[in-house]
N, C-alpha and C. Protein backbone atom coordinates (compact mmCIF):
# COMPACT_ATOMS: atom_id res chain seq x y z
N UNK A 1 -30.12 -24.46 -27.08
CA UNK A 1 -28.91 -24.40 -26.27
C UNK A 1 -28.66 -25.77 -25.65
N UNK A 2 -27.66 -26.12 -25.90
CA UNK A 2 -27.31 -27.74 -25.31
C UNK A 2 -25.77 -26.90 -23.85
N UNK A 3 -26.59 -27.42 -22.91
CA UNK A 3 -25.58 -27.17 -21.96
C UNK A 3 -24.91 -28.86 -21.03
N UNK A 4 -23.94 -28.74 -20.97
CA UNK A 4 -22.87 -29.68 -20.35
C UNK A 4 -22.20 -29.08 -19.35
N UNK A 5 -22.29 -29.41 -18.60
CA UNK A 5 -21.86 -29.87 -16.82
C UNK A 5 -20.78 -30.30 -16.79
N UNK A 6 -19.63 -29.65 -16.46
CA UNK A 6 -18.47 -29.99 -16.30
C UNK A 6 -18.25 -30.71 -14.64
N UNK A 7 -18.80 -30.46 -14.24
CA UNK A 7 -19.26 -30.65 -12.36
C UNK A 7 -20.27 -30.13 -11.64
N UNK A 8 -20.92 -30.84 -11.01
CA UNK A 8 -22.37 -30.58 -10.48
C UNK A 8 -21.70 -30.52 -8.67
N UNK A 9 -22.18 -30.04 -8.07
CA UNK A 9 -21.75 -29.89 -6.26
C UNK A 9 -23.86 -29.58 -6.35
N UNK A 10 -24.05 -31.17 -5.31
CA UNK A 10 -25.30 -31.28 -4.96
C UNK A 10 -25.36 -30.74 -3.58
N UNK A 11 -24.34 -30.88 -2.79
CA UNK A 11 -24.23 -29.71 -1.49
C UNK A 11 -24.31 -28.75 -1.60
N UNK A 12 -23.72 -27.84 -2.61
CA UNK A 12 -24.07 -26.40 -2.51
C UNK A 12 -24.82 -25.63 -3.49
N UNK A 13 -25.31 -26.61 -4.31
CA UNK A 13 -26.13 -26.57 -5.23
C UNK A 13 -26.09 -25.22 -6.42
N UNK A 14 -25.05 -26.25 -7.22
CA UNK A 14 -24.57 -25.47 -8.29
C UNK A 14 -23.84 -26.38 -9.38
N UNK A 15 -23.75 -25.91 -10.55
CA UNK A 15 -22.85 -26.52 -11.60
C UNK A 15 -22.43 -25.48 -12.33
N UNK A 16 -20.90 -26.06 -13.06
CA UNK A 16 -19.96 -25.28 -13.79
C UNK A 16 -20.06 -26.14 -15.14
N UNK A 17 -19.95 -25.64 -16.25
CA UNK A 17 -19.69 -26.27 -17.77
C UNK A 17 -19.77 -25.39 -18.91
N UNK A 18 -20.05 -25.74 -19.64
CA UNK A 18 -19.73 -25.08 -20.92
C UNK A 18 -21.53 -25.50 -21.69
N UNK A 19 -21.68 -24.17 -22.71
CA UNK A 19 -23.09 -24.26 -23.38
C UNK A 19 -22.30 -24.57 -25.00
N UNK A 20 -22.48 -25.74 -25.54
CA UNK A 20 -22.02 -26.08 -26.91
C UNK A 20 -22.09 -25.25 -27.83
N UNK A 21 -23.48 -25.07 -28.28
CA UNK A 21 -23.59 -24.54 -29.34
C UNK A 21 -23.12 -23.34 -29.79
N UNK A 22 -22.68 -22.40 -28.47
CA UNK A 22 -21.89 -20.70 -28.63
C UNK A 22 -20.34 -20.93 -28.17
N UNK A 23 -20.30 -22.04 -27.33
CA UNK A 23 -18.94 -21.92 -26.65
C UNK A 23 -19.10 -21.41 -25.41
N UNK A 24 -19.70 -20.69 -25.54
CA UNK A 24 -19.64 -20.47 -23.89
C UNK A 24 -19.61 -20.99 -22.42
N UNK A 25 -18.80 -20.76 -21.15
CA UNK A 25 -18.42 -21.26 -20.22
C UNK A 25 -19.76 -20.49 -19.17
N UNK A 26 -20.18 -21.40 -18.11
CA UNK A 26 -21.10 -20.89 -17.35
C UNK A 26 -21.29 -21.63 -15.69
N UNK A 27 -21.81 -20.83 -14.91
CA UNK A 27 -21.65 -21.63 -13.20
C UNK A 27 -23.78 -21.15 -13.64
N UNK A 28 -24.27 -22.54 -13.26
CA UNK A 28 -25.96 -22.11 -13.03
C UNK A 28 -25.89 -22.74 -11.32
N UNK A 29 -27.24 -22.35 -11.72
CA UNK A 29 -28.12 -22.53 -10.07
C UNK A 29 -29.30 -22.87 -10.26
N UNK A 30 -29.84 -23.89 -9.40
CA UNK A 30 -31.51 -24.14 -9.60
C UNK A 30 -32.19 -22.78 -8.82
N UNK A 31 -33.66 -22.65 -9.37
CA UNK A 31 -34.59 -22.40 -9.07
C UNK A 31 -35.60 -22.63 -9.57
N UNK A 32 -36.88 -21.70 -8.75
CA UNK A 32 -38.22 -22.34 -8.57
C UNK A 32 -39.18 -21.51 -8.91
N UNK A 33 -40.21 -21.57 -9.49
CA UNK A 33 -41.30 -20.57 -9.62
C UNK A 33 -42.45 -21.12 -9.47
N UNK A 34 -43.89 -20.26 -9.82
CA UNK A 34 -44.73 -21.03 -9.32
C UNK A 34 -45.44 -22.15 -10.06
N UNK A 35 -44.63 -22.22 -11.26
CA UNK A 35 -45.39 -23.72 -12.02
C UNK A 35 -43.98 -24.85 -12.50
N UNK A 36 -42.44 -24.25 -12.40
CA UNK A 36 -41.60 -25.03 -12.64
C UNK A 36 -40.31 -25.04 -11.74
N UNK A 37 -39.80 -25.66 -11.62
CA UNK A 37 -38.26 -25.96 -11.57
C UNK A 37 -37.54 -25.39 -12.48
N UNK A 38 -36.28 -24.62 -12.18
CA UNK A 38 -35.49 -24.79 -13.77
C UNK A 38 -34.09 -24.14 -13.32
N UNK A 39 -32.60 -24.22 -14.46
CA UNK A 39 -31.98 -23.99 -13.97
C UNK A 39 -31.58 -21.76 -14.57
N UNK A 40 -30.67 -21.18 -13.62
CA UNK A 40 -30.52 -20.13 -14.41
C UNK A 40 -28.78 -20.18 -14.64
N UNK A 41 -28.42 -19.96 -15.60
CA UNK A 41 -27.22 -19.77 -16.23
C UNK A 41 -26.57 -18.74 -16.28
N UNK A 42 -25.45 -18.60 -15.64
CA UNK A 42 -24.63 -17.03 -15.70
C UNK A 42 -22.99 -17.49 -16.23
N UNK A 43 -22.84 -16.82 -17.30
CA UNK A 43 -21.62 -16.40 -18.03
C UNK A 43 -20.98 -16.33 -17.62
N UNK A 44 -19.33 -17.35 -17.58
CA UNK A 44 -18.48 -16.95 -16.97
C UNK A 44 -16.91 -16.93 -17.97
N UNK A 45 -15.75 -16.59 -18.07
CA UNK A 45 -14.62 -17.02 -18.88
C UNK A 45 -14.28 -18.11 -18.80
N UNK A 46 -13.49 -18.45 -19.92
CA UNK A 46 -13.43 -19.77 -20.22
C UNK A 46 -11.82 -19.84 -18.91
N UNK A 47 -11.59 -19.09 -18.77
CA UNK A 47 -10.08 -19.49 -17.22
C UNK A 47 -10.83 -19.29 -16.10
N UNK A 48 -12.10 -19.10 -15.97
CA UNK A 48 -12.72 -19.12 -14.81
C UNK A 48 -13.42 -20.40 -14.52
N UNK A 49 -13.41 -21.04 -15.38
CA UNK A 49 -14.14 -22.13 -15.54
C UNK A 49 -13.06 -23.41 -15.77
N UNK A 50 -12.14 -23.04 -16.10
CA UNK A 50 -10.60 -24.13 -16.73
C UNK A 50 -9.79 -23.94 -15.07
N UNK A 51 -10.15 -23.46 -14.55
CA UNK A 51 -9.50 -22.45 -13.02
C UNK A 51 -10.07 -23.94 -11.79
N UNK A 52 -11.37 -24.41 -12.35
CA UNK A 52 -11.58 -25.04 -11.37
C UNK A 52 -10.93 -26.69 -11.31
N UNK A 53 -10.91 -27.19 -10.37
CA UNK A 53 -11.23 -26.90 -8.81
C UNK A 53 -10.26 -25.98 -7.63
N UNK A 54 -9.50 -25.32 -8.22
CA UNK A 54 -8.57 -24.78 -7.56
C UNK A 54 -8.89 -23.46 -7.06
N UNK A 55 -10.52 -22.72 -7.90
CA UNK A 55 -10.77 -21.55 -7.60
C UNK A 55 -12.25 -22.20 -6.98
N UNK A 56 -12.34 -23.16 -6.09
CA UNK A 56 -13.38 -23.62 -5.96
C UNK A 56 -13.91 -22.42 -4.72
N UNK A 57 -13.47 -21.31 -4.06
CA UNK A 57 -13.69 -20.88 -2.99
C UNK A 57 -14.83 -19.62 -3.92
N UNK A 58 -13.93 -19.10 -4.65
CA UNK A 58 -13.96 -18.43 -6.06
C UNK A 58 -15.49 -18.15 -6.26
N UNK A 59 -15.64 -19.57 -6.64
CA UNK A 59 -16.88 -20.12 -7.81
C UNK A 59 -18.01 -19.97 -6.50
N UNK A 60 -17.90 -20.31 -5.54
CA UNK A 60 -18.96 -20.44 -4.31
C UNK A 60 -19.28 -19.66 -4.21
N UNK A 61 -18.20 -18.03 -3.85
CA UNK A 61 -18.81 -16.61 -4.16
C UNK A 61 -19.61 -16.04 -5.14
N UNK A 62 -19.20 -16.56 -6.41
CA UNK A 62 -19.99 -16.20 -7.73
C UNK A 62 -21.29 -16.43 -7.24
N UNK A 63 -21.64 -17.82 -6.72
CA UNK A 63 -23.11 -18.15 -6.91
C UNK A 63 -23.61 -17.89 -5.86
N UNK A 64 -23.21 -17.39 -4.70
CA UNK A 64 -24.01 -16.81 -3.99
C UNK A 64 -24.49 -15.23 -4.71
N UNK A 65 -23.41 -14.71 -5.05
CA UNK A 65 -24.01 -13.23 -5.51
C UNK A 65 -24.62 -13.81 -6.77
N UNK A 66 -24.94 -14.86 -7.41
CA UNK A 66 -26.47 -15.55 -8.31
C UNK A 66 -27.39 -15.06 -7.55
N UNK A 67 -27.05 -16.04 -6.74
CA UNK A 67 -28.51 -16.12 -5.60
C UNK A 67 -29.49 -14.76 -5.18
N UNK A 68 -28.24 -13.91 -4.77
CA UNK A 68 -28.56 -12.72 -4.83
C UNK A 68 -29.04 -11.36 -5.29
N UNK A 69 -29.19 -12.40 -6.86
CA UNK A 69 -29.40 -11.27 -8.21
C UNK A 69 -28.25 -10.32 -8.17
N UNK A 70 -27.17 -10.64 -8.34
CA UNK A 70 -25.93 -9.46 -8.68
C UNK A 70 -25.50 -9.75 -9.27
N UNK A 71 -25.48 -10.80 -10.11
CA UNK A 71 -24.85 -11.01 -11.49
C UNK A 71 -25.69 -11.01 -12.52
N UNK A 72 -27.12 -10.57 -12.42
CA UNK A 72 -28.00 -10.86 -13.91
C UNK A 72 -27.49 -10.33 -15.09
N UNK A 73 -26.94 -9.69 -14.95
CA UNK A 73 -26.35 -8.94 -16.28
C UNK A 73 -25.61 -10.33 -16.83
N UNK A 74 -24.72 -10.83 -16.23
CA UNK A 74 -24.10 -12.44 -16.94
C UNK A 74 -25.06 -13.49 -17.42
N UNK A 75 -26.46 -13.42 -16.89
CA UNK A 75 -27.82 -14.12 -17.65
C UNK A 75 -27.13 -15.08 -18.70
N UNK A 76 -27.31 -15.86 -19.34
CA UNK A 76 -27.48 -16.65 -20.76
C UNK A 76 -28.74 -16.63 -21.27
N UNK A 77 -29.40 -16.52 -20.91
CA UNK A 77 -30.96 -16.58 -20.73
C UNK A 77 -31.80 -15.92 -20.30
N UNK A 78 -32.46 -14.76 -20.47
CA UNK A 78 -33.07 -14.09 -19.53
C UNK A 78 -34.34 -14.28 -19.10
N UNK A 79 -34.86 -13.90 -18.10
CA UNK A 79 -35.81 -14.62 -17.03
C UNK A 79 -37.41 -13.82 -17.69
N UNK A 80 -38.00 -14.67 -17.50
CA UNK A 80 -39.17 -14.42 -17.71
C UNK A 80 -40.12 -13.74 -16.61
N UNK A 81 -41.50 -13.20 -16.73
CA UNK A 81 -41.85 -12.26 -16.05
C UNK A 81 -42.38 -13.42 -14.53
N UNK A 82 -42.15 -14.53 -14.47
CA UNK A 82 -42.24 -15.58 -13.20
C UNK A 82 -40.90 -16.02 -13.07
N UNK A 83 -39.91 -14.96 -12.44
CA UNK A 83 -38.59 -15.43 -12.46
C UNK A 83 -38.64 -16.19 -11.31
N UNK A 84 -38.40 -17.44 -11.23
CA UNK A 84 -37.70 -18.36 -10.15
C UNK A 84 -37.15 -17.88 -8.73
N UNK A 85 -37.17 -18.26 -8.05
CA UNK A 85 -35.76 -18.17 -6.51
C UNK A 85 -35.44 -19.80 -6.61
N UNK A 86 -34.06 -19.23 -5.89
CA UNK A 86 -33.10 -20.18 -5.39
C UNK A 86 -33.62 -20.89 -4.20
């Protein structure tokens, strides 16, 4: 999976872009576990993602309910049995 960053926000710690190889549009979030860093990727539409910066209030909500585990079902990736926090 080759993912690209359409915009990174190091304040609120998040990025929006697109994953090449499927097409797909996505908002991730870092986290942490107990041997790595890494990022998690959640699925978003491609006008949710073409939307920004204008749905920037939008996108902030999305990734808090990341944070929150309420979007795993949007995963790109699913988490391994040492899933990370934010």
């Amino acid at each position: 999976m080759k993912f690209q960053d359409s915009f990174f926000s190091s304040e609120k710690r998040y990025s929006i872009g697109q994953e090449l190889d499927s097409g797909k549009y996505y908002v991730s979030i870092p986290v942490s576990n107990t041997k790595v860093d890494y990022e998690e990727y959640y699925e978003v539409s491609m006008e949710f993602h073409n939307a920004f910066p204008s749905n920037t209030k939008e996108v902030e909500e999305f990734v808090e309910a990341c944070r929150l585990r309420q979007k795993d079902s949007l995963l790109l990736v699913k988490p391994g049995s040492d899933r990370g926090y934010p």
